[in-house]
PDB file of N, CA and C in Angstrom:
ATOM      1  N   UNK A   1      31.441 155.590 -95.100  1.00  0.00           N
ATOM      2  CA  UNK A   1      31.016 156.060 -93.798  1.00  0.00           C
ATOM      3  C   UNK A   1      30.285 154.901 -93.126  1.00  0.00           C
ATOM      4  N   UNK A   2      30.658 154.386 -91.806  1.00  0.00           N
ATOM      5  CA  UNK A   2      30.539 153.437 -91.701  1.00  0.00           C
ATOM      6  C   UNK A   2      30.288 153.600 -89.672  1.00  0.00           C
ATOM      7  N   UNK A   3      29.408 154.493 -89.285  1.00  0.00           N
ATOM      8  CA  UNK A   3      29.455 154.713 -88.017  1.00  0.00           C
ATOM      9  C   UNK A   3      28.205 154.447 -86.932  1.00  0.00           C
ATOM     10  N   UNK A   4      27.731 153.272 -87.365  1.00  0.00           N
ATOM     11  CA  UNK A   4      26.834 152.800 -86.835  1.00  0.00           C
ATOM     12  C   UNK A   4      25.334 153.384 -86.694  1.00  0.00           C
ATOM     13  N   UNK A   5      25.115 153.936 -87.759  1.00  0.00           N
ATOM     14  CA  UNK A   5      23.843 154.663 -87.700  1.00  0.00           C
ATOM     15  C   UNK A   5      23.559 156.167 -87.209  1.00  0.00           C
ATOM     16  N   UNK A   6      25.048 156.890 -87.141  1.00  0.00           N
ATOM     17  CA  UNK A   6      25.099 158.195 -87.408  1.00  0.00           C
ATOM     18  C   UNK A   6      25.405 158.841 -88.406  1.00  0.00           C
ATOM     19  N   UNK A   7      25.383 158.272 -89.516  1.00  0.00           N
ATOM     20  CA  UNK A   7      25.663 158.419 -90.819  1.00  0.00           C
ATOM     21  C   UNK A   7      24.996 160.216 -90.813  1.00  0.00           C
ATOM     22  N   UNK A   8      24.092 160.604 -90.737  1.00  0.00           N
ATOM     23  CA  UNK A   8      23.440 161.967 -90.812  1.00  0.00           C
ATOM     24  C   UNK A   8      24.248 162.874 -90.341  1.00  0.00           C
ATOM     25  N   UNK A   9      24.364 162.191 -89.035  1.00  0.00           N
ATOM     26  CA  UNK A   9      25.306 163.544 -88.193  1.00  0.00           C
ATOM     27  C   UNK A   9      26.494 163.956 -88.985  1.00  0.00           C
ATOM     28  N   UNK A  10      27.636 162.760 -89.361  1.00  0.00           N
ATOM     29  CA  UNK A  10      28.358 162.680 -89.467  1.00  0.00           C
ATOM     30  C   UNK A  10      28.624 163.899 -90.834  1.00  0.00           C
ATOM     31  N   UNK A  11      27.387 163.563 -91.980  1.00  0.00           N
ATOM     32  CA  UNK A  11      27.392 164.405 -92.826  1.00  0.00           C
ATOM     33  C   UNK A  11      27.129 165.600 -92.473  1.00  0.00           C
ATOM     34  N   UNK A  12      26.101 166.017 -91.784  1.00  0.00           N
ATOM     35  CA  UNK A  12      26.041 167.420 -91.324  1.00  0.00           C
ATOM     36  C   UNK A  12      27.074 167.881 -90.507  1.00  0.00           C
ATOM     37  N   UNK A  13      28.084 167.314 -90.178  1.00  0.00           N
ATOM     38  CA  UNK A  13      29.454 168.199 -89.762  1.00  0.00           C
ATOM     39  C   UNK A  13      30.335 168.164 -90.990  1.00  0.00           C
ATOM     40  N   UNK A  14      30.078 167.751 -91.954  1.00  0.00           N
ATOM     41  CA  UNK A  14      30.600 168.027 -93.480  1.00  0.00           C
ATOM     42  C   UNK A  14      29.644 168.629 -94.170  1.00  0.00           C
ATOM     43  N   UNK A  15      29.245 169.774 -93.827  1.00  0.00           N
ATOM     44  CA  UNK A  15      28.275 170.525 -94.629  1.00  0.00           C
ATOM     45  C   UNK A  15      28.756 171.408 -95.520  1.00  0.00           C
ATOM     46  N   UNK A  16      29.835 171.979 -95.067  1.00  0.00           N
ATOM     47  CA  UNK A  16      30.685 172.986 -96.010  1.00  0.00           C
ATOM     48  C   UNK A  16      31.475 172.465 -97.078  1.00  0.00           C
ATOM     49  N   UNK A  17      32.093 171.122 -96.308  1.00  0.00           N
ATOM     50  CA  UNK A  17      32.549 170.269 -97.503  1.00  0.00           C
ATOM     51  C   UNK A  17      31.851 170.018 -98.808  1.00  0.00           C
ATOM     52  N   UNK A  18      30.581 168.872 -98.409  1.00  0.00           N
ATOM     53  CA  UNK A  18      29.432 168.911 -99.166  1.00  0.00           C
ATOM     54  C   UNK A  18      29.264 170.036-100.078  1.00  0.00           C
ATOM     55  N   UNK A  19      29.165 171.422 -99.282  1.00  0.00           N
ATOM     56  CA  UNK A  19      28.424 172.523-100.557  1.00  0.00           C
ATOM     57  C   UNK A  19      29.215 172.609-101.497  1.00  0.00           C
ATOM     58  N   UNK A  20      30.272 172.827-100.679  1.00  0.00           N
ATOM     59  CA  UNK A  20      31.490 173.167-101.946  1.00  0.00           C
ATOM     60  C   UNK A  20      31.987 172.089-102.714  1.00  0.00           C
ATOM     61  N   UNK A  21      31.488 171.126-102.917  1.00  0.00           N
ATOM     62  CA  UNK A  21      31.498 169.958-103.920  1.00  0.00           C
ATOM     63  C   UNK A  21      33.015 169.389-103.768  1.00  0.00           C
ATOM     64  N   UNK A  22      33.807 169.523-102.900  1.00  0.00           N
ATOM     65  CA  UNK A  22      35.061 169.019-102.406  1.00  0.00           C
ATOM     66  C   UNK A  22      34.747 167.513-102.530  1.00  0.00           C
ATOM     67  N   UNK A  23      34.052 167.092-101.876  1.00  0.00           N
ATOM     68  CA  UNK A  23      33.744 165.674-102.141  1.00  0.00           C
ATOM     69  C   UNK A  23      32.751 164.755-103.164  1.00  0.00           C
ATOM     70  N   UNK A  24      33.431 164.097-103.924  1.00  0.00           N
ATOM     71  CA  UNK A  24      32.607 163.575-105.010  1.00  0.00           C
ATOM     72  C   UNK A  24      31.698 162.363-104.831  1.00  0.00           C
ATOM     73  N   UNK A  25      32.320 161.137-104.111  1.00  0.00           N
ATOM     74  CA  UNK A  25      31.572 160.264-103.848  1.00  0.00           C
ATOM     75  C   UNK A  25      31.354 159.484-102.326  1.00  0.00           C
ATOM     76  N   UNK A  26      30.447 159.211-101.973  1.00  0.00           N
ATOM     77  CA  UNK A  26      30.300 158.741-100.592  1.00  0.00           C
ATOM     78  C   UNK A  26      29.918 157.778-100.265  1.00  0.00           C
ATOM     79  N   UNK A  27      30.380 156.589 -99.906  1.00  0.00           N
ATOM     80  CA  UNK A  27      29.615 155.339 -99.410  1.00  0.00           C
ATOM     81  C   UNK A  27      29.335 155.405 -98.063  1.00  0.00           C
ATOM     82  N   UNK A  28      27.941 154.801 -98.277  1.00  0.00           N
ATOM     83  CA  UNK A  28      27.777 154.599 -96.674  1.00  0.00           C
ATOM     84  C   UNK A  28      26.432 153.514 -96.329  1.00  0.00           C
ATOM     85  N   UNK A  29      26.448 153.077 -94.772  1.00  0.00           N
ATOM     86  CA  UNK A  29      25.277 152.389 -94.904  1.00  0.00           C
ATOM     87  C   UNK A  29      24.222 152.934 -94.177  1.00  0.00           C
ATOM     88  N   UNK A  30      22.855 151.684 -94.546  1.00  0.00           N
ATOM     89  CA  UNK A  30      21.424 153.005 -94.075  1.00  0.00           C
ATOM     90  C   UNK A  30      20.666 151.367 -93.417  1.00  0.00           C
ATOM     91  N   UNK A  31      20.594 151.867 -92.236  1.00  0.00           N
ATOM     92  CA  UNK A  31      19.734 150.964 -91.502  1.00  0.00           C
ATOM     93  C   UNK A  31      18.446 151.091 -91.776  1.00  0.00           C
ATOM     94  N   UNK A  32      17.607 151.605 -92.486  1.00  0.00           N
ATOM     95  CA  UNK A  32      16.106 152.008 -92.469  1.00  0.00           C
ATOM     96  C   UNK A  32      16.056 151.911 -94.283  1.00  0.00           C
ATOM     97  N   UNK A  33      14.929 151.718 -94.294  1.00  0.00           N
ATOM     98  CA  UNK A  33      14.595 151.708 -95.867  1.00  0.00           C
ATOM     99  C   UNK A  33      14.626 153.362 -96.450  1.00  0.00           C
ATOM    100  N   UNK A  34      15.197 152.944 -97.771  1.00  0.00           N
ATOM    101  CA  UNK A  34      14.408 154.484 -98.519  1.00  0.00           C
ATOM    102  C   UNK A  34      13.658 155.236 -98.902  1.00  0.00           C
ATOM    103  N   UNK A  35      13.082 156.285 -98.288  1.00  0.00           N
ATOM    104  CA  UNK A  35      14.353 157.235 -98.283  1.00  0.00           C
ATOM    105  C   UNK A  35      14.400 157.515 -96.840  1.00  0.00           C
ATOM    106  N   UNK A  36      15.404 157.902 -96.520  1.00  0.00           N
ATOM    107  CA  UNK A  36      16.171 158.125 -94.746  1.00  0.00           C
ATOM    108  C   UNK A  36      16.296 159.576 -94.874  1.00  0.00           C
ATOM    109  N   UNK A  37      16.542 160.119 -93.423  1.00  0.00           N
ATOM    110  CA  UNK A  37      17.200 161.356 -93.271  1.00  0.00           C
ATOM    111  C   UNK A  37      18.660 161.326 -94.037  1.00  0.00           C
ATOM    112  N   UNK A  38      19.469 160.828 -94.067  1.00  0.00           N
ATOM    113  CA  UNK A  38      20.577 160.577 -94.392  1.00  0.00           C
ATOM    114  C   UNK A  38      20.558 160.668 -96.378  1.00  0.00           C
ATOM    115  N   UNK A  39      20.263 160.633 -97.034  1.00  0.00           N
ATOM    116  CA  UNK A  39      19.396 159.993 -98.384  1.00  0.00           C
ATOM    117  C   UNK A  39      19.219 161.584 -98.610  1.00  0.00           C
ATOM    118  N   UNK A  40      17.970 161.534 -98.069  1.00  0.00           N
ATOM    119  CA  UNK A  40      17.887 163.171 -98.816  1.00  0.00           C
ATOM    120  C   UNK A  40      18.212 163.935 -98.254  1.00  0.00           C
ATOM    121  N   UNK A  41      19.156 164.239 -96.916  1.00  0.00           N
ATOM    122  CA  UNK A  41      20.366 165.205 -96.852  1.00  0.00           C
ATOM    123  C   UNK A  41      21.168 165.246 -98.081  1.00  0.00           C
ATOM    124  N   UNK A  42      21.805 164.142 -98.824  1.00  0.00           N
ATOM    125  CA  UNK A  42      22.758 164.163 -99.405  1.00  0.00           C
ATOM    126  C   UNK A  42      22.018 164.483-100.896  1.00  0.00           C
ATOM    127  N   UNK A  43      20.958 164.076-101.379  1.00  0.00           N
ATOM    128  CA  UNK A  43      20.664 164.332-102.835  1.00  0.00           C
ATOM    129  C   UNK A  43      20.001 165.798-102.186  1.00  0.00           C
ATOM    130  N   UNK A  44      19.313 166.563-101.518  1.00  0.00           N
ATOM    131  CA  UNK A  44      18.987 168.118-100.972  1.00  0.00           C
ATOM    132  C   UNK A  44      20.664 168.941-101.345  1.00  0.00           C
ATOM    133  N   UNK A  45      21.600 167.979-101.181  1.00  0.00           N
ATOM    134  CA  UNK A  45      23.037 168.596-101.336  1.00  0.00           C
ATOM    135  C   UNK A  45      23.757 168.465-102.940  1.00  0.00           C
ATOM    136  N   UNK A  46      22.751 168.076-103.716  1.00  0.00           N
ATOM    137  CA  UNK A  46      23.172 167.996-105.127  1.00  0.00           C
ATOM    138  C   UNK A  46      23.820 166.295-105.527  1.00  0.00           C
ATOM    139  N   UNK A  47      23.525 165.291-104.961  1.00  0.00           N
ATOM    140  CA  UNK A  47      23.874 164.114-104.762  1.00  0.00           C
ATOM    141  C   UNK A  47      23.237 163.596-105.559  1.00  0.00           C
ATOM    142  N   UNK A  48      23.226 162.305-106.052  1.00  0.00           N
ATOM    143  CA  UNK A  48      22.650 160.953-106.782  1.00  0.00           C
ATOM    144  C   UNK A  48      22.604 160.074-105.999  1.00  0.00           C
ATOM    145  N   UNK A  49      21.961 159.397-105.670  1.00  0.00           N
ATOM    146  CA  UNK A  49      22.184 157.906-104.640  1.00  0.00           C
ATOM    147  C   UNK A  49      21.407 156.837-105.373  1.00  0.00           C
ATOM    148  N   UNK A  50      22.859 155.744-105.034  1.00  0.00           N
ATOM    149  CA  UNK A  50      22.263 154.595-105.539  1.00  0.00           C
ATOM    150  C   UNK A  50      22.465 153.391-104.962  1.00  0.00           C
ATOM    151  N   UNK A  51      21.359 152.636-104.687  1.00  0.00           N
ATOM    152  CA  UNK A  51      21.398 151.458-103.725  1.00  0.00           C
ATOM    153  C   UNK A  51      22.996 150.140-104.036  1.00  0.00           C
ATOM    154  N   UNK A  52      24.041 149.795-103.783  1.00  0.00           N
ATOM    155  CA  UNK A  52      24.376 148.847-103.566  1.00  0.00           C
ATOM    156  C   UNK A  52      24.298 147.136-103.407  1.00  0.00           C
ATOM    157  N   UNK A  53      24.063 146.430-104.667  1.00  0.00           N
ATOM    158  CA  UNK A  53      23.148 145.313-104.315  1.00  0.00           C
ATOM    159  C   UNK A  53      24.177 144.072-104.154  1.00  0.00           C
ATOM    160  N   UNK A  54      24.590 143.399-103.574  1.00  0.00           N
ATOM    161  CA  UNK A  54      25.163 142.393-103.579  1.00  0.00           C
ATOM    162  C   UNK A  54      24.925 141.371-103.943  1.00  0.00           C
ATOM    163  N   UNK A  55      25.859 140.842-104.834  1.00  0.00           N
ATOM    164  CA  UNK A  55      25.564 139.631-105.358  1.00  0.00           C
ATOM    165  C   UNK A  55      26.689 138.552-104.909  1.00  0.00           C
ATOM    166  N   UNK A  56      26.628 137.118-105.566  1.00  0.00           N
ATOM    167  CA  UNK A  56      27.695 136.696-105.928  1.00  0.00           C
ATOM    168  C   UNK A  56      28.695 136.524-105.593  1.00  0.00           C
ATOM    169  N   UNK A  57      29.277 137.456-107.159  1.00  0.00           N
ATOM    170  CA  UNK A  57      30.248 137.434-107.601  1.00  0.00           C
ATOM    171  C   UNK A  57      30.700 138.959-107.718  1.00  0.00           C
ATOM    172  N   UNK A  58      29.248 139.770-107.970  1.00  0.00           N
ATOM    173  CA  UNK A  58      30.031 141.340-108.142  1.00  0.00           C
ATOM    174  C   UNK A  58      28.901 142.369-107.614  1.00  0.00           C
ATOM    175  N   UNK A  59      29.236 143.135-107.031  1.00  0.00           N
ATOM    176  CA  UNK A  59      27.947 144.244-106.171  1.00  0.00           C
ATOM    177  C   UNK A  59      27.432 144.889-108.188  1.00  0.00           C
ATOM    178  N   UNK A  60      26.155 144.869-107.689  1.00  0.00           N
ATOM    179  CA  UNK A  60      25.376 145.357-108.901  1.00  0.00           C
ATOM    180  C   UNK A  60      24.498 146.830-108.415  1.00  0.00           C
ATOM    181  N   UNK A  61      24.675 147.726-108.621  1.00  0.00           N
ATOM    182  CA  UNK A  61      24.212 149.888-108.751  1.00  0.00           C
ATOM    183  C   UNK A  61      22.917 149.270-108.981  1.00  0.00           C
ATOM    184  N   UNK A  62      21.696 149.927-108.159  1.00  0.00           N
ATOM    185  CA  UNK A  62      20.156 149.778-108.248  1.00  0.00           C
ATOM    186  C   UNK A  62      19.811 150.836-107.945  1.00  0.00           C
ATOM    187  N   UNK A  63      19.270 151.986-108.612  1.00  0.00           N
ATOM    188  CA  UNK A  63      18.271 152.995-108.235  1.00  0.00           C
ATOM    189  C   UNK A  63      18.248 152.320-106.548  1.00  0.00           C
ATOM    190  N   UNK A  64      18.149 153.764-106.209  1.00  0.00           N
ATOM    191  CA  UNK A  64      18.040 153.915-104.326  1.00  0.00           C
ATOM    192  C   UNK A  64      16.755 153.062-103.895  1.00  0.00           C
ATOM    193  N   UNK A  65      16.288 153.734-104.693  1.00  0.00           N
ATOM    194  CA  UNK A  65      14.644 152.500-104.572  1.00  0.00           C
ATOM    195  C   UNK A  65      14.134 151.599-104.961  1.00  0.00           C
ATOM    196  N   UNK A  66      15.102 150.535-105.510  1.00  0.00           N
ATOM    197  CA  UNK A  66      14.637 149.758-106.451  1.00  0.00           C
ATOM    198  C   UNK A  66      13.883 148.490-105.123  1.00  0.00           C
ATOM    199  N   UNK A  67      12.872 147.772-105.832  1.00  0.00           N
ATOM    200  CA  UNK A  67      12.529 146.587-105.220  1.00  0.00           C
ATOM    201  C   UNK A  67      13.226 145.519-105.134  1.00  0.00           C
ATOM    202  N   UNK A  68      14.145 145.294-105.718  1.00  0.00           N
ATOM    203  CA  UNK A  68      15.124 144.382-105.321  1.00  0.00           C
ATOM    204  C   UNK A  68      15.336 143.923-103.696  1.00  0.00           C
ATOM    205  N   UNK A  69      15.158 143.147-103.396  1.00  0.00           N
ATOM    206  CA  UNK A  69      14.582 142.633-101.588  1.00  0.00           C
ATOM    207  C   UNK A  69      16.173 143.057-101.446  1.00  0.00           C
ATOM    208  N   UNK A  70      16.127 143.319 -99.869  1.00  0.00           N
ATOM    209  CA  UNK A  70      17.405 143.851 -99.191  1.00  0.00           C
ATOM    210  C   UNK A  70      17.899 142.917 -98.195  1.00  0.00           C
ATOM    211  N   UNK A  71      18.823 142.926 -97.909  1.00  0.00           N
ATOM    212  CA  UNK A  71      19.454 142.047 -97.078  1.00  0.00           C
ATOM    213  C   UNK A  71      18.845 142.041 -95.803  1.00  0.00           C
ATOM    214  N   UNK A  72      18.355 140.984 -95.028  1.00  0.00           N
ATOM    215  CA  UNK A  72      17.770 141.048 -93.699  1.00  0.00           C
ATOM    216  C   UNK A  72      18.962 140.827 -92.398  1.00  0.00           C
ATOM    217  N   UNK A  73      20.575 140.487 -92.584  1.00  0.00           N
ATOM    218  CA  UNK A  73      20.889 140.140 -91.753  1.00  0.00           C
ATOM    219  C   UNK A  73      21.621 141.021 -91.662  1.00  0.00           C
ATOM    220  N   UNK A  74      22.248 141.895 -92.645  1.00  0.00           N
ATOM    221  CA  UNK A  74      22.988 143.156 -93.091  1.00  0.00           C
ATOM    222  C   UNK A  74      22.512 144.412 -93.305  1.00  0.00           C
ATOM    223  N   UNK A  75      22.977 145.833 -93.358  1.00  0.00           N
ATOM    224  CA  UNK A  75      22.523 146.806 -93.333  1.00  0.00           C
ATOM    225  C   UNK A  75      22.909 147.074 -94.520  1.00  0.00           C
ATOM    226  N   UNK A  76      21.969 147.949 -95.670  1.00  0.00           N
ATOM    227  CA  UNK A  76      22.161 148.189 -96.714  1.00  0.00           C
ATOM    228  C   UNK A  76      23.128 148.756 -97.423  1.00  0.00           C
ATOM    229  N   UNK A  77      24.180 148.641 -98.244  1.00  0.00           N
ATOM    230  CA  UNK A  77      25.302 150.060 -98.382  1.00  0.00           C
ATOM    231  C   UNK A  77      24.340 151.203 -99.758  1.00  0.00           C
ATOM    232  N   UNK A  78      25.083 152.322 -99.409  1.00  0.00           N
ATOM    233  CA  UNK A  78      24.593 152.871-101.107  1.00  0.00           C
ATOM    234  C   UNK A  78      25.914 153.916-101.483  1.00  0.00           C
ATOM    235  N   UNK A  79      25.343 154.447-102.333  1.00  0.00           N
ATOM    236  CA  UNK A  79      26.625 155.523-102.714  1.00  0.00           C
ATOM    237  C   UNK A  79      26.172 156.481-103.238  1.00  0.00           C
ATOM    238  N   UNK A  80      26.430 157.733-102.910  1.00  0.00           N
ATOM    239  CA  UNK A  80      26.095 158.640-103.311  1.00  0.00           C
ATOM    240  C   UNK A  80      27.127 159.592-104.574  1.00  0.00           C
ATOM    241  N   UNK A  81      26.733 160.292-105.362  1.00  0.00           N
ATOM    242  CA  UNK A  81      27.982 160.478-105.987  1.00  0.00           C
ATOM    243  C   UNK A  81      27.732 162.258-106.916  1.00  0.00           C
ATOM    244  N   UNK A  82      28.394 162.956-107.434  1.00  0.00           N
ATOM    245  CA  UNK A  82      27.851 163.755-108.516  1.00  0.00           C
ATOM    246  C   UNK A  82      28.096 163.626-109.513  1.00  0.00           C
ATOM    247  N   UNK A  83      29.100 162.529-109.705  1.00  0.00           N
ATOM    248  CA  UNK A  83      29.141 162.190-111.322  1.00  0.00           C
ATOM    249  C   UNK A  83      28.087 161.114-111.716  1.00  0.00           C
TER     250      UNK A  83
END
């Protein structure tokens, strides 16, 4: 999900989707640090989220909150998931 910082909305018109666990995993990005409206809409919906860290050579999974410094020129990705 990739809509310029309506990421929230976008999920709350997938709300039924969401409940009914139709969808398993979600990427998306979060202009604001954690936690966002967006963040705990989705773990309030039975979600896991986990920060996206870029490296390199290979994106490295960080707890949503980890201190790991964030990109200043880029907007963060994460993923949310129930497995």
């Amino acid at each position: 999900v990739d809509v310029e910082g309506h990421e929230q909305q976008v999920l709350r018109g997938a709300k039924e989707l969401l409940a009914s666990r139709r969808i398993r995993d979600i990427v998306f990005e979060e202009h604001q640090n954690y936690p966002t409206p967006t963040t705990t809409l989705l773990e309030d919906s039975g979600y896991a989220v986990f920060r996206i860290h870029r490296r390199l050579l290979t994106p490295e999974i960080l707890p949503a909150d980890s201190r790991v410094p964030r990109s200043t020129w880029e907007p963060t990705s994460f993923v949310a998931t129930r497995e």
